[in-house]
Protein backbone atom coordinates (compact mmCIF):
# COMPACT_ATOMS: atom_id res chain seq x y z
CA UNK A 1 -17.30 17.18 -7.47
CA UNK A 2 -14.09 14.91 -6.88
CA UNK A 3 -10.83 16.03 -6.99
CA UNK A 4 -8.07 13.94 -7.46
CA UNK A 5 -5.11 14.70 -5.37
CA UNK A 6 -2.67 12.37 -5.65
CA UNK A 7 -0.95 12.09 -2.77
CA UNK A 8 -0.73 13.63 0.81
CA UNK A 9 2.17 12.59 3.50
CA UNK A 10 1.50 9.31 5.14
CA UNK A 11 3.56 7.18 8.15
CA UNK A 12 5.77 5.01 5.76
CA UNK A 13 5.11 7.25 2.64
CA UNK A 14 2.41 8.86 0.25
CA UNK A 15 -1.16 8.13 0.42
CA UNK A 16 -3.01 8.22 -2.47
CA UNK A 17 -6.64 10.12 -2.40
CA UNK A 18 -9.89 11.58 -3.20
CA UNK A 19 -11.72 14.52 -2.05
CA UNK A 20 -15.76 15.52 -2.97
CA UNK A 21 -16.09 19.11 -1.94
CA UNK A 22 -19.68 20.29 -1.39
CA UNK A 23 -20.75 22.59 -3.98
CA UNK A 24 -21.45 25.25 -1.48
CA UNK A 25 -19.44 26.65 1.59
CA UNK A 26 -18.43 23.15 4.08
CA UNK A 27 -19.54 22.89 7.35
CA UNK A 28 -17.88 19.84 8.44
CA UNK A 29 -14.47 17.31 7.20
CA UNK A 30 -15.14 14.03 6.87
CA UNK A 31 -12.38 11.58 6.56
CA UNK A 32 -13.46 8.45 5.33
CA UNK A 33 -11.31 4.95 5.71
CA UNK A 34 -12.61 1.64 3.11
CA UNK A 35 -13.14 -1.85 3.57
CA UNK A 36 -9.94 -4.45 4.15
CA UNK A 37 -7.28 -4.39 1.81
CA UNK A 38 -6.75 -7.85 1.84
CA UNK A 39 -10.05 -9.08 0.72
CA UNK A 40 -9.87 -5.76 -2.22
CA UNK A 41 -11.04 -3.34 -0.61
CA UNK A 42 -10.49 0.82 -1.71
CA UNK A 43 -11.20 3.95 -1.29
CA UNK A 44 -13.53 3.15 -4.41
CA UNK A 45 -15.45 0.43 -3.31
CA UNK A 46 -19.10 0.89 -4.14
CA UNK A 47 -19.95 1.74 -0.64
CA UNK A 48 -17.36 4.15 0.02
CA UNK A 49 -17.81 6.28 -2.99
CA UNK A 50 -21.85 6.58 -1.97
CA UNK A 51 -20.99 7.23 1.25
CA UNK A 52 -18.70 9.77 0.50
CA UNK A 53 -20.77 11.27 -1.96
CA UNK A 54 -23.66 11.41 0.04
CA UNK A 55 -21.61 13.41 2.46
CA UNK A 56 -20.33 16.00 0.19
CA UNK A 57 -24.25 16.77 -0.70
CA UNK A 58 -25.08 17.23 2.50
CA UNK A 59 -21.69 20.07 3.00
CA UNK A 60 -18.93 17.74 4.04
CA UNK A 61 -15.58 17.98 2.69
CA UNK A 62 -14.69 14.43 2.17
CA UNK A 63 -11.32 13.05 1.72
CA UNK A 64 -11.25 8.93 0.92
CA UNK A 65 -8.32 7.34 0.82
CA UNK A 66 -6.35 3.99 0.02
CA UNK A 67 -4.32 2.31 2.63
CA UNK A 68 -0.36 1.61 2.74
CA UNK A 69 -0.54 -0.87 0.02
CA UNK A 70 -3.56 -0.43 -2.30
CA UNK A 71 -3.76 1.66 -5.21
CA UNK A 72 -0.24 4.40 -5.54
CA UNK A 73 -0.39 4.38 -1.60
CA UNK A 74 2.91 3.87 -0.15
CA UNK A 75 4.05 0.87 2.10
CA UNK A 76 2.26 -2.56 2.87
CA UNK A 77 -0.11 -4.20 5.53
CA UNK A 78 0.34 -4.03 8.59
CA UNK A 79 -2.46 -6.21 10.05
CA UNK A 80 -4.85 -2.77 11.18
CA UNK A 81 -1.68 -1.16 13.06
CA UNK A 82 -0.24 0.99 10.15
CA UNK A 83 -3.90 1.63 8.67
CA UNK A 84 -4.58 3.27 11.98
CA UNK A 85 -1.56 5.82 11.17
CA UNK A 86 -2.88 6.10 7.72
CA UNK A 87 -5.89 7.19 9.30
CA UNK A 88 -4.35 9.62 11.44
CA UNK A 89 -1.90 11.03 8.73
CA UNK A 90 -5.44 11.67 6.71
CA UNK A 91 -6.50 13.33 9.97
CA UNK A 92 -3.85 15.40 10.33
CA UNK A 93 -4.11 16.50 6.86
CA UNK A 94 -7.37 17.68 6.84
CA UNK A 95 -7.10 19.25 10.05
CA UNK A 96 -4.59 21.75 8.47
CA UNK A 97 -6.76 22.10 5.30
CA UNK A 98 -9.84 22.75 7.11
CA UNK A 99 -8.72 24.16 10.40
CA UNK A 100 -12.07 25.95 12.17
CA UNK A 101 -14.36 22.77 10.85
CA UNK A 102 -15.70 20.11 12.76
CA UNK A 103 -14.65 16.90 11.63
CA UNK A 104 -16.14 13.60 11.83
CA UNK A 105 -14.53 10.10 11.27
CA UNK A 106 -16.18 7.41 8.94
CA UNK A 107 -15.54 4.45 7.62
CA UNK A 108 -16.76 0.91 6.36
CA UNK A 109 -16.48 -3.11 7.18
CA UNK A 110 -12.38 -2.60 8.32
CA UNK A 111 -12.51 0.66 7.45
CA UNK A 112 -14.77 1.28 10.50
CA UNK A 113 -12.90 -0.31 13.06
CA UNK A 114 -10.12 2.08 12.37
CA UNK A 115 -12.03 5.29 11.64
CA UNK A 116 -13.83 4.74 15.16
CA UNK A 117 -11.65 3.95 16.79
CA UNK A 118 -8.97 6.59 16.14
CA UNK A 119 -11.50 8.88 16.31
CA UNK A 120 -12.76 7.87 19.34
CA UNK A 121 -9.45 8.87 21.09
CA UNK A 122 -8.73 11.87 18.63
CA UNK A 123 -10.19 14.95 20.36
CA UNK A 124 -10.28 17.04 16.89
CA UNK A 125 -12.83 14.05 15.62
CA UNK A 126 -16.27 14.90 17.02
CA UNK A 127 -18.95 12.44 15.70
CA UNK A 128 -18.39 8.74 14.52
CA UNK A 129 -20.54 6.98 11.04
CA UNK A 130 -19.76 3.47 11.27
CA UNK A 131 -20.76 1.20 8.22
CA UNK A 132 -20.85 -2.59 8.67
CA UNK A 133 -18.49 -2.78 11.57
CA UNK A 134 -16.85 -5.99 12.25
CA UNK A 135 -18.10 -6.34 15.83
CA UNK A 136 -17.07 -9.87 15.54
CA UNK A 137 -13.88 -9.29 14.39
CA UNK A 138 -12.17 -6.53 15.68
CA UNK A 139 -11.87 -4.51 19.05
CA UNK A 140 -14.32 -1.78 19.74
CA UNK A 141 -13.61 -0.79 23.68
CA UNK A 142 -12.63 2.60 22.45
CA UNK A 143 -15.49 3.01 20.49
CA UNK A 144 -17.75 1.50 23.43
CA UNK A 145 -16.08 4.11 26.02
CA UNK A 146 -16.59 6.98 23.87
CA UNK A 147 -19.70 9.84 24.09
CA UNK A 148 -19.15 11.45 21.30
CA UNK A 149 -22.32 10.87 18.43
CA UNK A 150 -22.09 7.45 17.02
CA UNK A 151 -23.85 6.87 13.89
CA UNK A 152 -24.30 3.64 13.26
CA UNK A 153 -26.15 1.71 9.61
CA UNK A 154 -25.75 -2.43 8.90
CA UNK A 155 -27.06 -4.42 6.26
CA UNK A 156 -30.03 -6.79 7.53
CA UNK A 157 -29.11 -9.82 6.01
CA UNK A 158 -25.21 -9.35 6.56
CA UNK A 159 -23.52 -12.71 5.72
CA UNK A 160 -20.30 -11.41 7.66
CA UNK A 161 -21.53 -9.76 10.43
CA UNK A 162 -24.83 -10.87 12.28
CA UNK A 163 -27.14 -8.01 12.56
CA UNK A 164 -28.31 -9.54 15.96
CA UNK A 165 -24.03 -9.06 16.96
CA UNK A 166 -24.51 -5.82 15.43
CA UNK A 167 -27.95 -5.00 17.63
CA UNK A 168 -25.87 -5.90 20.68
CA UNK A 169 -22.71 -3.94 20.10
CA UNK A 170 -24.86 -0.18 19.46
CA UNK A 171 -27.20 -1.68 22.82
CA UNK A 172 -23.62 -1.20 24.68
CA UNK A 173 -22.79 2.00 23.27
CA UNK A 174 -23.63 5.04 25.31
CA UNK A 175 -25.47 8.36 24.07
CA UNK A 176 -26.02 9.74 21.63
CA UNK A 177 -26.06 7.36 18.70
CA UNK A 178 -28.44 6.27 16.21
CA UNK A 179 -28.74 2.98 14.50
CA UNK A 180 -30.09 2.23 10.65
CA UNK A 181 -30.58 -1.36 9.29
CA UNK A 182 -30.81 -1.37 5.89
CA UNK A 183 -33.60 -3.99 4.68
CA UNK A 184 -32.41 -6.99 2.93
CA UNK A 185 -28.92 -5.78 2.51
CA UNK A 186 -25.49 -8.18 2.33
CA UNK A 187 -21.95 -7.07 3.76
CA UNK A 188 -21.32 -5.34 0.42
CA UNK A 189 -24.53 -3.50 0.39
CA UNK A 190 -24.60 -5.16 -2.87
CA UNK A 191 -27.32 -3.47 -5.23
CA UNK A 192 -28.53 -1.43 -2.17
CA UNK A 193 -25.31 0.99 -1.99
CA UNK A 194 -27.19 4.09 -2.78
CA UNK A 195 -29.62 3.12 0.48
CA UNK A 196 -26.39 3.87 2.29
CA UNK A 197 -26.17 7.29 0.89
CA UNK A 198 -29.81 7.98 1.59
CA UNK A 199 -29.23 6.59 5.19
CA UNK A 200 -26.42 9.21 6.18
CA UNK A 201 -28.20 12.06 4.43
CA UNK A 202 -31.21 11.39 6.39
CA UNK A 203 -28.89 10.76 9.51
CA UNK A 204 -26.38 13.76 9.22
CA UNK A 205 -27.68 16.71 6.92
CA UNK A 206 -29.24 18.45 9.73
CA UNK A 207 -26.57 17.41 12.31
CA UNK A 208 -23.62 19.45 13.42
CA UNK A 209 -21.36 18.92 16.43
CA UNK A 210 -22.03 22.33 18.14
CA UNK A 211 -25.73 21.08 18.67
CA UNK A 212 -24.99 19.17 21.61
């Protein structure tokens, strides 16, 4: 189920978001960043809304969002500086919301780079689901430095992103972590979206934080 809340406090103003609730009791919060604004990406980008759904099937609270800038969201881009507040801001929100639940950071493409690495250095944030990560982009040290579970899927035949890049960025990454390629698959996941979904399921629905 998705509920619509329109806006929660943000850095330079409101931020506009969804949240899928499990139908049950949660176990975890998962806050959940999309691809880069600049190139149209939202909190309802097809990969973002099966991810997110996924999630909420498997218990998660999930809370999606739109950067400063897209959608009702308040403010403008600020070149991955300000969406890293956003981030934080969602964070903080859900941390309030859901205090006593382990929460894990997710994102995709952009949205990655900024959900791992904030939650890299956020001690609340306890496991990491990275989707299509712009290795070749964008710096990971934090995410590289970091112990916490890393969960890691890529689309095979990434136009973007080279899966071999891709291959060598989760080789440096210490323990745990777990890597999925999804066959055949573009940056966009395009037609193969719902293979995401069935990736984390498979990945997370028997994982919790307190296991390690």
């Amino acid at each position: 189920m998705a509920e619509i809340v329109r806006e929660i406090p943000g850095a330079v103003g409101p931020l506009e978001v969804l949240i899928d609730r499990p139908t049950g009791v949660p176990r975890a919060v998962v806050v959940f960043a999309h691809p880069l604004p600049t190139e149209g990406g939202t909190m309802h980008t097809k990969c973002v809304f099966q991810a997110s759904k996924a999630l909420s099937r498997i218990g998660c609270v999930v809370l999606r969002f739109n950067f400063r800038g897209v959608g009702r969201s308040a403010g403008s881009w600020d070149d991955g500086r300000g969406e890293m507040d956003d981030f934080r801001a969602a964070v903080n929100y859900m941390a309030t919301e859901h205090a006593g639940l382990e929460m894990w950071a997710g994102g995709f493409s952009f949205g990655s780079h900024v959900a791992a690495t904030v939650g890299a250095e956020d001690e609340r944030i306890c496991a990491l689901i990275v989707i299509g990560p712009p290795v070749n982009k964008y710096d990971f040290t934090a995410v590289k430095a970091s112990t916490k579970p890393k969960f890691i899927i890529h689309g095979e035949a990434d136009e973007l992103i080279p899966i071999r890049a891709v291959r060598e960025f989760y080789a440096q990454l210490p323990e745990p972590k777990e890597f999925v390629e999804i066959d055949s698959a573009n940056h966009l996941f395009d037609g193969q979206a719902t293979e995401v979904g069935d990736a984390l399921e498979g990945l997370l629905e028997d994982f919790s934080c307190k296991m390690l």
